[in-house]
Protein backbone atom coordinates (compact mmCIF):
# COMPACT_ATOMS: atom_id res chain seq x y z
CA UNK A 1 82.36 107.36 103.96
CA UNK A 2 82.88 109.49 100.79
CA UNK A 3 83.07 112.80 100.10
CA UNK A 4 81.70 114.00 96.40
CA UNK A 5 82.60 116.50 94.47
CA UNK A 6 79.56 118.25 93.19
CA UNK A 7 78.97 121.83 92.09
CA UNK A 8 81.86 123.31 93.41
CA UNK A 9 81.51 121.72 96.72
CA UNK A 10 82.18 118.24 98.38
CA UNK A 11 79.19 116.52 99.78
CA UNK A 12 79.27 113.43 102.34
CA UNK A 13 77.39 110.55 102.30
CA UNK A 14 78.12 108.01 104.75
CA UNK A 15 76.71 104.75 106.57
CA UNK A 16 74.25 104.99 108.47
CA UNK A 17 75.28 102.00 110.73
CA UNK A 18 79.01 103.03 110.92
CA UNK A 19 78.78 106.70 111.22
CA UNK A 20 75.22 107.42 111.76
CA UNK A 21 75.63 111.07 113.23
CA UNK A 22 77.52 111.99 109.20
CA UNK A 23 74.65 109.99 107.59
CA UNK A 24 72.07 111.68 109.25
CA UNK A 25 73.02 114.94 108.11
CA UNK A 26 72.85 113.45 104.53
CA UNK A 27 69.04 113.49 105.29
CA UNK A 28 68.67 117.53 104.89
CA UNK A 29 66.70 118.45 101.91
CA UNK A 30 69.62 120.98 101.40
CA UNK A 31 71.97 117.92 100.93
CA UNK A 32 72.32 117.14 96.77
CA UNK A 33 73.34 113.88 96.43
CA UNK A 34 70.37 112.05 96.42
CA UNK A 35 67.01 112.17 98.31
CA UNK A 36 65.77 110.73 101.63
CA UNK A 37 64.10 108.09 99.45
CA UNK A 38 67.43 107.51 97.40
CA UNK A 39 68.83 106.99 101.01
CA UNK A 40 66.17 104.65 102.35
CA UNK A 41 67.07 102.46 99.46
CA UNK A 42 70.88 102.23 99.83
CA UNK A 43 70.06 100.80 103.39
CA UNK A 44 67.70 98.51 101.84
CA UNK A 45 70.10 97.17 99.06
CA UNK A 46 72.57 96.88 102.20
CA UNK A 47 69.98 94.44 104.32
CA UNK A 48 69.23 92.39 101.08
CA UNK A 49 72.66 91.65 100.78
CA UNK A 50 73.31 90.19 103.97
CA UNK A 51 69.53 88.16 104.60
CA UNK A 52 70.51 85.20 102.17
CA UNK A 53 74.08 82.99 102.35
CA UNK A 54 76.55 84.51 99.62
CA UNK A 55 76.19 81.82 97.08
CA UNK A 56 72.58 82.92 96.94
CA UNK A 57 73.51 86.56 95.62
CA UNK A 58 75.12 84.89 92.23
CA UNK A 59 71.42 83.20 91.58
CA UNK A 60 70.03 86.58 91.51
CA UNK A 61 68.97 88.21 87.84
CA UNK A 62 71.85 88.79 85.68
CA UNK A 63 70.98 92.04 84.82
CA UNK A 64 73.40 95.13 84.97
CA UNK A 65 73.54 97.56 87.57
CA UNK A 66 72.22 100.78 86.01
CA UNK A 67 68.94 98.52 85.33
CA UNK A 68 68.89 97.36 88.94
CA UNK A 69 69.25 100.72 90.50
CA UNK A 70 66.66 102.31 88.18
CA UNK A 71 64.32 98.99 89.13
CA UNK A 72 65.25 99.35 92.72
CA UNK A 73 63.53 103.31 91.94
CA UNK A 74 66.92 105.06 92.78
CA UNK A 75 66.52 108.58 91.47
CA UNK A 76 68.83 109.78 88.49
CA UNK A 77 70.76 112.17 90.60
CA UNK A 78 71.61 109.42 93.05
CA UNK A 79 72.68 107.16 89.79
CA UNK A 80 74.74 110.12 88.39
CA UNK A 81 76.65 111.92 91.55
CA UNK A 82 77.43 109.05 93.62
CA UNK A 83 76.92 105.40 92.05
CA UNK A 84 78.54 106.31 88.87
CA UNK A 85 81.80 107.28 90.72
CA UNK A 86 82.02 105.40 93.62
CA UNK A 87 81.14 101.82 91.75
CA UNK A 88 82.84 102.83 88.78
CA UNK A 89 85.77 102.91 91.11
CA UNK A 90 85.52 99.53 91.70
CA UNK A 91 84.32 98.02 88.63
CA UNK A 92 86.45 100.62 86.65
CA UNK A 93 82.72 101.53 84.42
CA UNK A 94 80.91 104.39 84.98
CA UNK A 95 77.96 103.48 82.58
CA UNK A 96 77.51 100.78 85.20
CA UNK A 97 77.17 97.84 82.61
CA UNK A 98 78.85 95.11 85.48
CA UNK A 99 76.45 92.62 86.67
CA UNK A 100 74.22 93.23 89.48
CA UNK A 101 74.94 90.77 91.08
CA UNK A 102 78.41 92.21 91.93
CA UNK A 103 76.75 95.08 93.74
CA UNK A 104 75.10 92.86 95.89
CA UNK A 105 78.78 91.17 96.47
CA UNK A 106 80.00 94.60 97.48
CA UNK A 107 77.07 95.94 99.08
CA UNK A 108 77.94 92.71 101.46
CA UNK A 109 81.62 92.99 101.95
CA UNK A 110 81.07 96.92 102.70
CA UNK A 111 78.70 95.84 105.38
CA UNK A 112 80.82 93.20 106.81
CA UNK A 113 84.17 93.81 106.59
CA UNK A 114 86.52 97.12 107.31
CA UNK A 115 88.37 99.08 104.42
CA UNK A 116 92.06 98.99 105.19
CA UNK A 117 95.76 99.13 103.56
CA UNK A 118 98.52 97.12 104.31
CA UNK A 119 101.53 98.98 105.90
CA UNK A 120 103.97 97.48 103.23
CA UNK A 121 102.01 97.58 100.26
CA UNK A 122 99.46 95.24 98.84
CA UNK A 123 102.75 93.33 97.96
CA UNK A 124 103.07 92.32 101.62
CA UNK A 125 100.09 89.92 100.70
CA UNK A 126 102.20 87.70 98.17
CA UNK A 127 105.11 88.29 100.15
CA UNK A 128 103.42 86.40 103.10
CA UNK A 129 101.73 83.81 100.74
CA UNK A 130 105.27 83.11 99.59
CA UNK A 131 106.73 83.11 102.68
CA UNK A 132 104.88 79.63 103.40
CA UNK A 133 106.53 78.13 100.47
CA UNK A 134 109.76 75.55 100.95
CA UNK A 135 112.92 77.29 100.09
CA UNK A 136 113.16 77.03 95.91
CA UNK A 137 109.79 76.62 94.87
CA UNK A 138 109.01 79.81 93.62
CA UNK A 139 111.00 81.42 90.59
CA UNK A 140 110.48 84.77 90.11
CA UNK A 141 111.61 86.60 87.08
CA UNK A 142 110.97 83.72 85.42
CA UNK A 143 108.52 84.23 82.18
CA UNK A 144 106.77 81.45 80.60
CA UNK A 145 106.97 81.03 77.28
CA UNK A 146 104.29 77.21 76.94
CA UNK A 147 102.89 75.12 78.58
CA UNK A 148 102.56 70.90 77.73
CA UNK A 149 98.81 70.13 77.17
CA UNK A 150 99.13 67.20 79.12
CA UNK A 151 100.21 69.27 82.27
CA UNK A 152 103.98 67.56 82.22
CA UNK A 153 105.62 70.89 82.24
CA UNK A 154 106.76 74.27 81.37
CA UNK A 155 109.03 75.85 78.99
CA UNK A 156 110.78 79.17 79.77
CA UNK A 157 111.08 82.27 77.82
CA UNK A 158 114.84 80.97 78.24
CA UNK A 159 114.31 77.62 76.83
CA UNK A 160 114.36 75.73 79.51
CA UNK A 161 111.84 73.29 80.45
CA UNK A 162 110.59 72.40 83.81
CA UNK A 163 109.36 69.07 84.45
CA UNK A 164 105.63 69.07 87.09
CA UNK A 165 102.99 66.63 87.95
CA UNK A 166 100.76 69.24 87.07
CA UNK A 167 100.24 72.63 85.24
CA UNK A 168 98.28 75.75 86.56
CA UNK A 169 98.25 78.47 84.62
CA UNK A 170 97.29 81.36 86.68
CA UNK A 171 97.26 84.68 85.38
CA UNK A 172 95.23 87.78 83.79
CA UNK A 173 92.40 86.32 81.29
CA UNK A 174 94.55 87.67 78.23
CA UNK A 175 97.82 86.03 79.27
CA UNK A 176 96.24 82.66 80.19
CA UNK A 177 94.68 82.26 76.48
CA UNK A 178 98.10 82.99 74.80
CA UNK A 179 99.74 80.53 77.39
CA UNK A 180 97.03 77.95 76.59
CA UNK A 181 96.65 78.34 73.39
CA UNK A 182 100.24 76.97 73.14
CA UNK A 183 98.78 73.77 74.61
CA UNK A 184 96.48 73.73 71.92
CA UNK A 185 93.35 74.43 74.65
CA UNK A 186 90.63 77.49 74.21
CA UNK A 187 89.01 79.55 76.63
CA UNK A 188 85.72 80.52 75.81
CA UNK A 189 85.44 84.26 74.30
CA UNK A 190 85.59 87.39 76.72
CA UNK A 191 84.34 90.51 76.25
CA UNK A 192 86.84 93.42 76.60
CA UNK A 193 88.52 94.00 79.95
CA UNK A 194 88.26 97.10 81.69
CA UNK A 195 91.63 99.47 81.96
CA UNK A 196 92.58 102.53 84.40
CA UNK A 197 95.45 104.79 84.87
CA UNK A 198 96.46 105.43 88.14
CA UNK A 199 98.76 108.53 88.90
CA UNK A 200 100.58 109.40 92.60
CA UNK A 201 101.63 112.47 93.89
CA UNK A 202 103.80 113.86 96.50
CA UNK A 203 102.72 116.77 98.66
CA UNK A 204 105.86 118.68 100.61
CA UNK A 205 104.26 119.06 103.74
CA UNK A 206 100.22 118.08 105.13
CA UNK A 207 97.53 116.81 102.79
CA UNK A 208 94.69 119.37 102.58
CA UNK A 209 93.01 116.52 105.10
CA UNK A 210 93.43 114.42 108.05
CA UNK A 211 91.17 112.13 107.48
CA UNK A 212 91.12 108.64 105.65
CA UNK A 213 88.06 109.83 102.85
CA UNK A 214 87.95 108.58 99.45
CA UNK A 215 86.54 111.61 97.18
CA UNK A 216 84.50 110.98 94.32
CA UNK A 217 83.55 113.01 91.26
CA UNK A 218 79.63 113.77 91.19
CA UNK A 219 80.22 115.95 88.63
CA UNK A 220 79.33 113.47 85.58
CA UNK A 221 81.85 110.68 84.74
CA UNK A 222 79.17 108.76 82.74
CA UNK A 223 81.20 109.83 79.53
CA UNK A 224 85.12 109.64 81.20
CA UNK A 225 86.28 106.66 80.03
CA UNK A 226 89.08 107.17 77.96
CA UNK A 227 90.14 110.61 79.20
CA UNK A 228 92.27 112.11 82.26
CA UNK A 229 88.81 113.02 83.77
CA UNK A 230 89.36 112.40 87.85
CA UNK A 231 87.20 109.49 88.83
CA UNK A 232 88.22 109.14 92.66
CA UNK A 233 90.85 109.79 94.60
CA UNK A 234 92.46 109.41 97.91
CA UNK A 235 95.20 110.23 100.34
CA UNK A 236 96.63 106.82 101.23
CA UNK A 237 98.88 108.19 103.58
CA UNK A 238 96.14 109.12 105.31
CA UNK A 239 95.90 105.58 105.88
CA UNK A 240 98.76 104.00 106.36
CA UNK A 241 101.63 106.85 107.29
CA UNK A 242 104.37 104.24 105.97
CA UNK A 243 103.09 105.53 102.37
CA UNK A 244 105.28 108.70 102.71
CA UNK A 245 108.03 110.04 104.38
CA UNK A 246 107.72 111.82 107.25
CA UNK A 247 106.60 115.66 106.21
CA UNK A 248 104.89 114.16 102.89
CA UNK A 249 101.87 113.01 101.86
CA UNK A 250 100.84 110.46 99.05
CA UNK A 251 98.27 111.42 96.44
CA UNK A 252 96.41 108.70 94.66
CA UNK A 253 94.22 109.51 91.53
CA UNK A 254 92.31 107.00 89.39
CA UNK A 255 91.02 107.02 85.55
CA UNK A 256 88.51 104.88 83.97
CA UNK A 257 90.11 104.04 81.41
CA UNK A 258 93.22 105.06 79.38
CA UNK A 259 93.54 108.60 77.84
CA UNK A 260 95.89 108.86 74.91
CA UNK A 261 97.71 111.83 76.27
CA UNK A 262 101.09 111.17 77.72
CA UNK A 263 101.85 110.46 81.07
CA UNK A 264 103.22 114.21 82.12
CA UNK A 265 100.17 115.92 80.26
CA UNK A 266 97.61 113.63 81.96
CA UNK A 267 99.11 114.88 84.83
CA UNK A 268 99.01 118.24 84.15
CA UNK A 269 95.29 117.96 83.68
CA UNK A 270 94.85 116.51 87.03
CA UNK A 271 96.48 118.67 88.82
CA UNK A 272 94.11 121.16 86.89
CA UNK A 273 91.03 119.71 88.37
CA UNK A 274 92.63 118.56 91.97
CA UNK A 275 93.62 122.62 92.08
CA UNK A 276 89.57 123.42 91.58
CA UNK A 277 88.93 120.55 94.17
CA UNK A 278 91.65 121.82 97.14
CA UNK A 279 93.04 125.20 95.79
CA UNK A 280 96.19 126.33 93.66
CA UNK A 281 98.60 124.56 96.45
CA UNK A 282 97.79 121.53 94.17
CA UNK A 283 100.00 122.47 91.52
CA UNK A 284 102.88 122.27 93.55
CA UNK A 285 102.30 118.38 94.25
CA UNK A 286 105.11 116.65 92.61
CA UNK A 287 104.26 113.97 90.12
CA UNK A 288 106.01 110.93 90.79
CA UNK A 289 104.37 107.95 88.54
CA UNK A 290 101.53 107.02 86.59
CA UNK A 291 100.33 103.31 85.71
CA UNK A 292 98.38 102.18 82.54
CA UNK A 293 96.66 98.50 83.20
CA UNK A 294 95.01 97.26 80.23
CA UNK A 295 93.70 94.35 82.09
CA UNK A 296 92.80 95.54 85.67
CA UNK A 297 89.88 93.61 85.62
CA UNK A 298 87.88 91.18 83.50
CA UNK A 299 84.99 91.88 81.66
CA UNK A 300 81.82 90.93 84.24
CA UNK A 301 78.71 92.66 82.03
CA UNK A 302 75.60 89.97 81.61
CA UNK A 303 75.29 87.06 80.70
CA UNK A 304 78.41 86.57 83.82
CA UNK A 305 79.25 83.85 85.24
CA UNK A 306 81.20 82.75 88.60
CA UNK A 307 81.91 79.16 87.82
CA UNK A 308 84.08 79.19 84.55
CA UNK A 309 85.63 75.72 84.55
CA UNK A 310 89.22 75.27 86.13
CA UNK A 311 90.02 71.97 84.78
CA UNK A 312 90.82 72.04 81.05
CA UNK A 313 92.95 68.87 80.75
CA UNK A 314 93.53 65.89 83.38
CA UNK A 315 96.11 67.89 84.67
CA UNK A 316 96.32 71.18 82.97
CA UNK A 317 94.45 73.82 85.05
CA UNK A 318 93.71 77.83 85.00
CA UNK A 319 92.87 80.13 87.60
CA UNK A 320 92.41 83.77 88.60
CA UNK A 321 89.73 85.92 89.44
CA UNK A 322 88.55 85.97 85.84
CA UNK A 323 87.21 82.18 86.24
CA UNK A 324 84.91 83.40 89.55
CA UNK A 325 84.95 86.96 90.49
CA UNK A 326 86.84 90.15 90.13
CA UNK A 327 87.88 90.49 93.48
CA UNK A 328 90.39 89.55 95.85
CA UNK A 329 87.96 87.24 97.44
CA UNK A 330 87.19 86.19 93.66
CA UNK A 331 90.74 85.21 93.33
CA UNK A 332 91.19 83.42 96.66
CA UNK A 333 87.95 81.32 95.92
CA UNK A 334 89.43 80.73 92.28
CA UNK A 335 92.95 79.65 93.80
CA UNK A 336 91.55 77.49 96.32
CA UNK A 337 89.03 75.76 94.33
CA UNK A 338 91.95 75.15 91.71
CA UNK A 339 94.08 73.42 94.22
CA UNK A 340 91.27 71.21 95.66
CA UNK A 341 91.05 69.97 92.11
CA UNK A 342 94.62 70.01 91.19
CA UNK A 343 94.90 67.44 94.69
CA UNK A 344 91.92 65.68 93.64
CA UNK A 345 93.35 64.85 90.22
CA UNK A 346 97.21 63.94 91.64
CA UNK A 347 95.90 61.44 94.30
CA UNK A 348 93.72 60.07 91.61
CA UNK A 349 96.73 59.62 89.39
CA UNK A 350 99.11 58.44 92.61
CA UNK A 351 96.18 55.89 93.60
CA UNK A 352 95.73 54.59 90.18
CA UNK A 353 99.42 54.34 89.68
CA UNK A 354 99.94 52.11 93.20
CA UNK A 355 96.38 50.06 92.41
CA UNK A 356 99.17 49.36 88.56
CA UNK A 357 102.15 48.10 90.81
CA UNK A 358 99.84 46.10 93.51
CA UNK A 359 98.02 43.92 90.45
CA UNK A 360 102.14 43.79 89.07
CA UNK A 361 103.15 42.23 92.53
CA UNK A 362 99.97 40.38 92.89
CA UNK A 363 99.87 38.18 89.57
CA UNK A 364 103.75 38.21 89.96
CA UNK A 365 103.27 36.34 93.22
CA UNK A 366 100.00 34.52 91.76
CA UNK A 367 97.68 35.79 94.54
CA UNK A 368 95.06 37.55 94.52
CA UNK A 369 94.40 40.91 93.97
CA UNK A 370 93.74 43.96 96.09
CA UNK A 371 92.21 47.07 95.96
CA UNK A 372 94.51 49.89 96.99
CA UNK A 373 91.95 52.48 99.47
């Protein structure tokens, strides 16, 4: 569940099917973000989302998600207090200009899966994907300064040139059309990406809550973008105690957007509004870092699409979650569709290369030839 911050108050809204006692109190007329109706229809959008198979929710109209939710008949309050935050939190756009058919995505993964955080950092998930590797494979720290068109290798920032069988190049949108464009390959055009700040906190002592809530600003974001205006935030900690030492807390704060104020003065203003949010205690959290990503996710307003090709060259390939989905699931469905075709193309080239040195040894020997399988 959520809790938003409206009028001087915070407000939960919760699902009905995980925490139905919470929800059900979301059904007062006294309760402000949204109405019965408005509540009706999030359960609604929740069963349409899981009555078709997934691949059917990307055939749906490409139409943005403000004009589905006004279509659905979701009421403007509902729009402005709790879909503008909480999805602009994970499509980084409060004017809600992503394609629908990403809500429905999300709609379905909130329904299926569990929210969680892993105990060593996201980072534990590469560190495990590497960990699968043979010894030397992966070079880290290694930047990339080409890439051969014909996908026969690599050269370094360093000079050096690596030798492959074949070349993925898989990065951020941006990076991957300056690394292709070396090859002499295009992507086609892409709108601009969305960007966010993130800034962390330390509290000396208990977080003013227990529990594992993400808060969300129903106080208007439609105009934040661009300015230290709190979207949502979160106690990780909360989560996963190995985010702080013991007797500390972690705060977590997210921007849509990047303001052009510093990184100590858009923390100051934070700690503004998280004072008028949990009381003047707030100002004694201790900032400890702030992040500006330019690229934290592609650009997915309408026309979108999930199937951007993967295979530029016979063996030059891209990848990343800009070629499907902006997701973690996006990116694992990009990466494992890339290497299906990255195999496909090798044993192609191994076949075609053994079918060469069979017809060699065949008319060699004067018999006759055979097709290698």
């Amino acid at each position: 569940g959520a809790l938003v911050r409206w009028n001087a108050g915070f407000h939960r809204v919760a699902d009905p099917f995980r925490v139905p006692i919470d929800a059900l109190l979301t059904l007062l007329p006294t309760h402000p973000i949204g109405s019965i109706v408005d509540k009706v229809l999030v359960g609604v959008l929740r069963l349409l989302s899981l009555v078709v198979p997934l691949d059917d929710l990307y055939q749906r109209p490409d139409i943005s998600i403000e004009q589905k939710l006004r279509e659905t008949g979701f009421s403007d309050d509902m729009i402005d207090r709790f879909f503008r935050p909480f999805l602009g939190g994970i499509f980084f756009d409060n004017k809600l200009r992503t394609t629908a058919r990403e809500l429905d995505f999300v709609f379905r993964m909130l329904a299926l899966g569990e929210n969680c955080l892993p105990a060593n950092g996201i980072g534990a998930v590469a560190d495990y994907m590497a960990s699968l590797l043979p010894p030397g494979a992966l070079h880290t720290s290694a930047p990339v300064k080409s890439v051969a068109k014909d996908g026969s290798s690599v050269t370094l920032a360093n000079g050096k040139t690596m030798q492959a069988s074949a070349v993925v190049v898989a990065t951020e949108g941006d990076v991957a059309r300056k690394l292709l464009g070396t090859a002499g390959v295009s992507l086609e055009d892409e709108k601009p990406p969305k960007q966010t700040m993130c800034l962390y906190f330390a509290i000396d002592g208990a977080p003013p809550t227990e529990e594992p809530v993400l808060y969300l600003n129903g106080d208007g974001v439609t105009d934040a973008e661009g300015t230290c205006k709190i979207n949502n935030m979160c106690f990780p900690s909360n989560v996963a105690p190995s985010y702080a030492p013991d007797g500390k807390a972690l705060v977590s704060v997210s921007l849509i957007g990047i303001p052009p104020e510093d990184d100590q003065a858009a923390a100051v203003e934070v700690k503004r509004q998280m004072a008028e949010w949990f009381g003047e205690a707030a100002q004694t959290w201790t900032f400890l870092k702030a992040y500006r990503i330019p690229y934290c996710q592609p650009n997915q307003e309408p026309p979108s699409s999930r199937d951007k090709p993967l295979s530029l060259e016979p063996f030059l390939f891209v990848t990343g979650d800009h070629r499907t989905s902006a997701s973690l699931e996006g990116a694992l469905r990009a990466g494992t569709l890339c290497g299906e075709a990255v195999w496909d193309g090798i044993s192609r080239l191994y076949v075609a290369k053994g079918q060469a040195a069979v017809d060699k040894l065949t008319q060699d020997k004067g018999m006759d030839s055979i097709s290698v399988p």
